[in-house]
N, C-alpha and C. Protein backbone atom coordinates (compact mmCIF):
# COMPACT_ATOMS: atom_id res chain seq x y z
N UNK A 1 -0.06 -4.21 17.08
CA UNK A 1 -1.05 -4.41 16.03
C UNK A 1 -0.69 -5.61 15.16
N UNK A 2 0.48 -6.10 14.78
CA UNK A 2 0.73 -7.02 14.44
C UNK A 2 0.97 -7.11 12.95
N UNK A 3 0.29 -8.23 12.45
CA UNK A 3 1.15 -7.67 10.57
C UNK A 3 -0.45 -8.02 9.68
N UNK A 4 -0.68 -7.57 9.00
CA UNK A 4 -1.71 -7.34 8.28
C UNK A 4 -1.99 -7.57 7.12
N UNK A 5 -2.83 -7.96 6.59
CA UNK A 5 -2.78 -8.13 4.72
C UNK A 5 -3.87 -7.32 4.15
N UNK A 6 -3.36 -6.47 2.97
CA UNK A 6 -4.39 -6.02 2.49
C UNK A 6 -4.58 -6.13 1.26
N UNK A 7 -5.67 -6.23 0.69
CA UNK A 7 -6.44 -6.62 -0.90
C UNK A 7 -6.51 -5.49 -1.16
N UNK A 8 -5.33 -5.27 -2.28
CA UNK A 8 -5.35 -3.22 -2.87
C UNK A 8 -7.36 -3.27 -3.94
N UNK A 9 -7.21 -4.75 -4.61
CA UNK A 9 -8.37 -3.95 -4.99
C UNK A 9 -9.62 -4.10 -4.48
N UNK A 10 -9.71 -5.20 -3.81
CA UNK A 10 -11.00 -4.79 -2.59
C UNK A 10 -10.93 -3.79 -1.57
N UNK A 11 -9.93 -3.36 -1.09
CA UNK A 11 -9.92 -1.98 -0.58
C UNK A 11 -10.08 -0.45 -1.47
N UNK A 12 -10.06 -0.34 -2.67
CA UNK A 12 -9.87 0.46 -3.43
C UNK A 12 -11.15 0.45 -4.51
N UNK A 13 -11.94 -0.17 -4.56
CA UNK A 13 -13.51 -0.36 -5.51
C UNK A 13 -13.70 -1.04 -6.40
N UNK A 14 -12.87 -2.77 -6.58
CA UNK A 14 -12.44 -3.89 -6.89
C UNK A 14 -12.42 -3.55 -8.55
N UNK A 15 -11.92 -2.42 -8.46
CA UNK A 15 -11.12 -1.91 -10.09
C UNK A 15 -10.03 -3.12 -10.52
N UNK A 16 -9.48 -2.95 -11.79
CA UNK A 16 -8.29 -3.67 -12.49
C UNK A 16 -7.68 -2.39 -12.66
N UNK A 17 -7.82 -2.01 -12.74
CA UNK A 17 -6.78 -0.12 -12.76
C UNK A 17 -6.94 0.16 -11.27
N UNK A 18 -6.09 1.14 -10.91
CA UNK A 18 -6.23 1.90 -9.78
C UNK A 18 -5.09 3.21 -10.32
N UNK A 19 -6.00 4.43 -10.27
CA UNK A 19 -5.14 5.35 -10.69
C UNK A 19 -5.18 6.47 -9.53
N UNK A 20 -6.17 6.83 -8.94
CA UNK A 20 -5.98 8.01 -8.13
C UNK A 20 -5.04 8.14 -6.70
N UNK A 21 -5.15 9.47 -6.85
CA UNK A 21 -4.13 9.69 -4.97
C UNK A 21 -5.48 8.97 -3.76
N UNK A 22 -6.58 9.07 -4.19
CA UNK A 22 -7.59 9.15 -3.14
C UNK A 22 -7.48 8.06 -3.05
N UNK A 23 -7.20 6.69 -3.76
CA UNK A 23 -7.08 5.00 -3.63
C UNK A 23 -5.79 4.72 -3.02
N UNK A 24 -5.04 5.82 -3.38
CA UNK A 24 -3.68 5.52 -2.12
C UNK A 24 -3.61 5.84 -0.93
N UNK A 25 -4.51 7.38 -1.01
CA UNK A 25 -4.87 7.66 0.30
C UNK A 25 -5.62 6.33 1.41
N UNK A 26 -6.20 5.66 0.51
CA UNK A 26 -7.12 4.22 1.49
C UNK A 26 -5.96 3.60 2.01
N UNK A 27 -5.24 2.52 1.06
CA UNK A 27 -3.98 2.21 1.71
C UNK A 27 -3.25 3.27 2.48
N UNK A 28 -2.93 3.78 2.19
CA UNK A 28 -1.95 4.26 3.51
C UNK A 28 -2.83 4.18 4.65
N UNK A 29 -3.73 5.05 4.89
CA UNK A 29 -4.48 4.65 5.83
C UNK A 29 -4.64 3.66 7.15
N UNK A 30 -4.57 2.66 6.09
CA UNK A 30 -4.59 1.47 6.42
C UNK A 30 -3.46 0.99 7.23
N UNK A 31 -2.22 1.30 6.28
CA UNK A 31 -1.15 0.58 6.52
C UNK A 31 -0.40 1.22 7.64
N UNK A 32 -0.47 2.84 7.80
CA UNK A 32 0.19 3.29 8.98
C UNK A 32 0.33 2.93 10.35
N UNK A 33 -1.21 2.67 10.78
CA UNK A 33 -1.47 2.23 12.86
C UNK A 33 -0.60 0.81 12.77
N UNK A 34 -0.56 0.06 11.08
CA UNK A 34 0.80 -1.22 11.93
C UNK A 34 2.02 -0.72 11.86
N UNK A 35 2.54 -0.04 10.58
CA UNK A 35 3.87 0.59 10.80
C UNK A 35 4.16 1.80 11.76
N UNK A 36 3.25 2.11 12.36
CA UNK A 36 3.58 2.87 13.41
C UNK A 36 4.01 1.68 14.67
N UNK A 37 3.53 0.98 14.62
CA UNK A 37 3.59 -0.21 15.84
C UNK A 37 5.05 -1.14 15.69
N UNK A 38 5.70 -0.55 14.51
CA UNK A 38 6.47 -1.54 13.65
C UNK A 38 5.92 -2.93 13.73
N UNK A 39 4.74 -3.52 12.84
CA UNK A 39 4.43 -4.40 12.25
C UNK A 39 4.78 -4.51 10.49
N UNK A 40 4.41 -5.27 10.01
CA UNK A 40 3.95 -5.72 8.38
C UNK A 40 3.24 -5.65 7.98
N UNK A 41 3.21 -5.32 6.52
CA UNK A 41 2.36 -5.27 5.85
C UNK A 41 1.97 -5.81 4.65
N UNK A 42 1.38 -6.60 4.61
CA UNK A 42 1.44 -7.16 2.83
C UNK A 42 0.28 -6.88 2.21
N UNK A 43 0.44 -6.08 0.87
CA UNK A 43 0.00 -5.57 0.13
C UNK A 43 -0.27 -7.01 -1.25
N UNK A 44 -1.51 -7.35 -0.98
CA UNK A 44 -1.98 -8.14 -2.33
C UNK A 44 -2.52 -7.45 -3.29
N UNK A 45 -1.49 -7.42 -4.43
CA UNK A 45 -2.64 -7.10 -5.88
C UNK A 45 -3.10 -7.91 -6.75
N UNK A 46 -3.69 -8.80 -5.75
CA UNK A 46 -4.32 -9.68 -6.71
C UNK A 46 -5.64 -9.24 -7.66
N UNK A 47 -5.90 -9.69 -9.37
CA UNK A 47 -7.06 -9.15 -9.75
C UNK A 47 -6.44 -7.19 -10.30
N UNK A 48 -5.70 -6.95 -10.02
CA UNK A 48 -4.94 -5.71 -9.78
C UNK A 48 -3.86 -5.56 -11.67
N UNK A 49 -4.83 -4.78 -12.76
CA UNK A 49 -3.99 -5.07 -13.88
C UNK A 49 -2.95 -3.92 -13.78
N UNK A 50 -3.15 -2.50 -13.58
CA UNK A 50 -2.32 -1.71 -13.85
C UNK A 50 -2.55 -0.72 -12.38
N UNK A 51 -1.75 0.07 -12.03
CA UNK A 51 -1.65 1.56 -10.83
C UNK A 51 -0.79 2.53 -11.86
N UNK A 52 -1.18 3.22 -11.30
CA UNK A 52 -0.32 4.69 -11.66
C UNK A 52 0.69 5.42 -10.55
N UNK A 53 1.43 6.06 -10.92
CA UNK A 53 2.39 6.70 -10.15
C UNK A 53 1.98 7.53 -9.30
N UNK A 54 0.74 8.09 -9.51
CA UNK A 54 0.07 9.07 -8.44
C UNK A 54 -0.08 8.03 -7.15
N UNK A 55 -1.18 6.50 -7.33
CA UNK A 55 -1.48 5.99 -6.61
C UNK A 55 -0.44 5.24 -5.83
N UNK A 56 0.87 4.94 -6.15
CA UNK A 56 1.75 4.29 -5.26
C UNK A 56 2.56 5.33 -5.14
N UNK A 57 2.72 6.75 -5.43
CA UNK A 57 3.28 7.68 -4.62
C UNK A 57 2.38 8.22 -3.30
N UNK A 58 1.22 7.82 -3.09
CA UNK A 58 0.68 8.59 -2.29
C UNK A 58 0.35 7.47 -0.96
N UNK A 59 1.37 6.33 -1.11
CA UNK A 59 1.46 5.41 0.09
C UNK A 59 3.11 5.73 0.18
N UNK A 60 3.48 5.28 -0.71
CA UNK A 60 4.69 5.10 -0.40
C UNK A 60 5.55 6.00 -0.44
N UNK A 61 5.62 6.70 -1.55
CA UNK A 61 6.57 8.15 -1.77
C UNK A 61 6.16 9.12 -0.28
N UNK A 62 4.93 9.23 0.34
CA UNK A 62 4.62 10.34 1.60
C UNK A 62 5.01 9.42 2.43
N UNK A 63 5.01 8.02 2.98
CA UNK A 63 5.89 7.63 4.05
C UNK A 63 7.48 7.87 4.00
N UNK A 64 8.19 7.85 2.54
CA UNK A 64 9.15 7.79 2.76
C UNK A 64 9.98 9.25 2.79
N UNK A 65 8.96 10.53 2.25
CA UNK A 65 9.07 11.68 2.21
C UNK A 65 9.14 12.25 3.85
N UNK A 66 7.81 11.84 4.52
CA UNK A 66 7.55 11.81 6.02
C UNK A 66 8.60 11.73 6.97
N UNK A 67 8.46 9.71 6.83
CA UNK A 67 9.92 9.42 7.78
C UNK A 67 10.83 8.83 7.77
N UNK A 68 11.43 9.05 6.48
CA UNK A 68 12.34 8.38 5.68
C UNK A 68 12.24 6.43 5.32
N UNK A 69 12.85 6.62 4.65
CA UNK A 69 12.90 5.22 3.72
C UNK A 69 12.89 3.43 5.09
N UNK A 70 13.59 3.73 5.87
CA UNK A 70 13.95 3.14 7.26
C UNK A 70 12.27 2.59 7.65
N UNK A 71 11.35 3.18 7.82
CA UNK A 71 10.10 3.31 8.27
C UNK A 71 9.14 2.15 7.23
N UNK A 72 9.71 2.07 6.06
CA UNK A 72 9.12 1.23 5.20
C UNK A 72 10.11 -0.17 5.17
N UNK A 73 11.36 0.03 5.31
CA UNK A 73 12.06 -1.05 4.63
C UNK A 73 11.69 -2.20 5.38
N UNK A 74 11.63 -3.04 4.72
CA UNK A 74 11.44 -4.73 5.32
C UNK A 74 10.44 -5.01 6.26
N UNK A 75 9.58 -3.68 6.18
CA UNK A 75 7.94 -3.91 6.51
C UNK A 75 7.14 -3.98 5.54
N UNK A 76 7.13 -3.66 4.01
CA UNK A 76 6.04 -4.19 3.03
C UNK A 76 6.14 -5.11 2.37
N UNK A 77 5.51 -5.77 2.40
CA UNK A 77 5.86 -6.93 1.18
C UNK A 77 4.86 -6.71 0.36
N UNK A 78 5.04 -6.94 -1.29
CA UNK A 78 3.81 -7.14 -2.33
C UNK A 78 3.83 -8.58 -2.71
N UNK A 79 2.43 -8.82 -2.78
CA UNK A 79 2.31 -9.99 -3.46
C UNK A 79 1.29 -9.91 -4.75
N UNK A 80 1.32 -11.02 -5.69
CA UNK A 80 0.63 -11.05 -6.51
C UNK A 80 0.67 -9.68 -7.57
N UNK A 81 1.94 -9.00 -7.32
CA UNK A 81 2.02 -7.73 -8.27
C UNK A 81 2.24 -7.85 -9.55
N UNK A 82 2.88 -8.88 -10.04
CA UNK A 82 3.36 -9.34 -11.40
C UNK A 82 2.16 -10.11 -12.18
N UNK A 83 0.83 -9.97 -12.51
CA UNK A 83 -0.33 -11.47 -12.85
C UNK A 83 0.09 -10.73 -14.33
């Protein structure tokens, strides 16, 4: 599958917040069929002012709960997280 980029807030309802599990639920989604393939992933938050802990626990905390930490490392990259 190869390595992928995704726009958290055009995937998510081109909010400046993103607070729910159900907007993490999209990403993950997303992001699993490449990390299952071991591909990449880069996560743009561009446009992206604030997330909540629900919404980046429910990509990242359930992959790493799932299949441990190994499964994520040095496959996500964020960009544009700091604006």
């Amino acid at each position: 599958m190869g390595n992928i980029l995704i726009n958290v807030k055009n995937e998510t309802g081109g909010f400046e917040f993103i607070g729910s599990r159900g907007a993490g639920e999209i990403i993950r989604e997303k992001m699993k069929p490449v990390l299952d393939q071991n591909g990449e992933v880069t996560l743009d938050f561009v446009g992206v002012e604030q997330v909540t802990q629900s919404f980046v626990d429910e990509f990242f905390g359930i992959f790493i709960r799932a299949f441990g930490i190994e499964y994520i490392r040095g496959k996500v990259k964020l960009v544009n997280e700091n604006q």
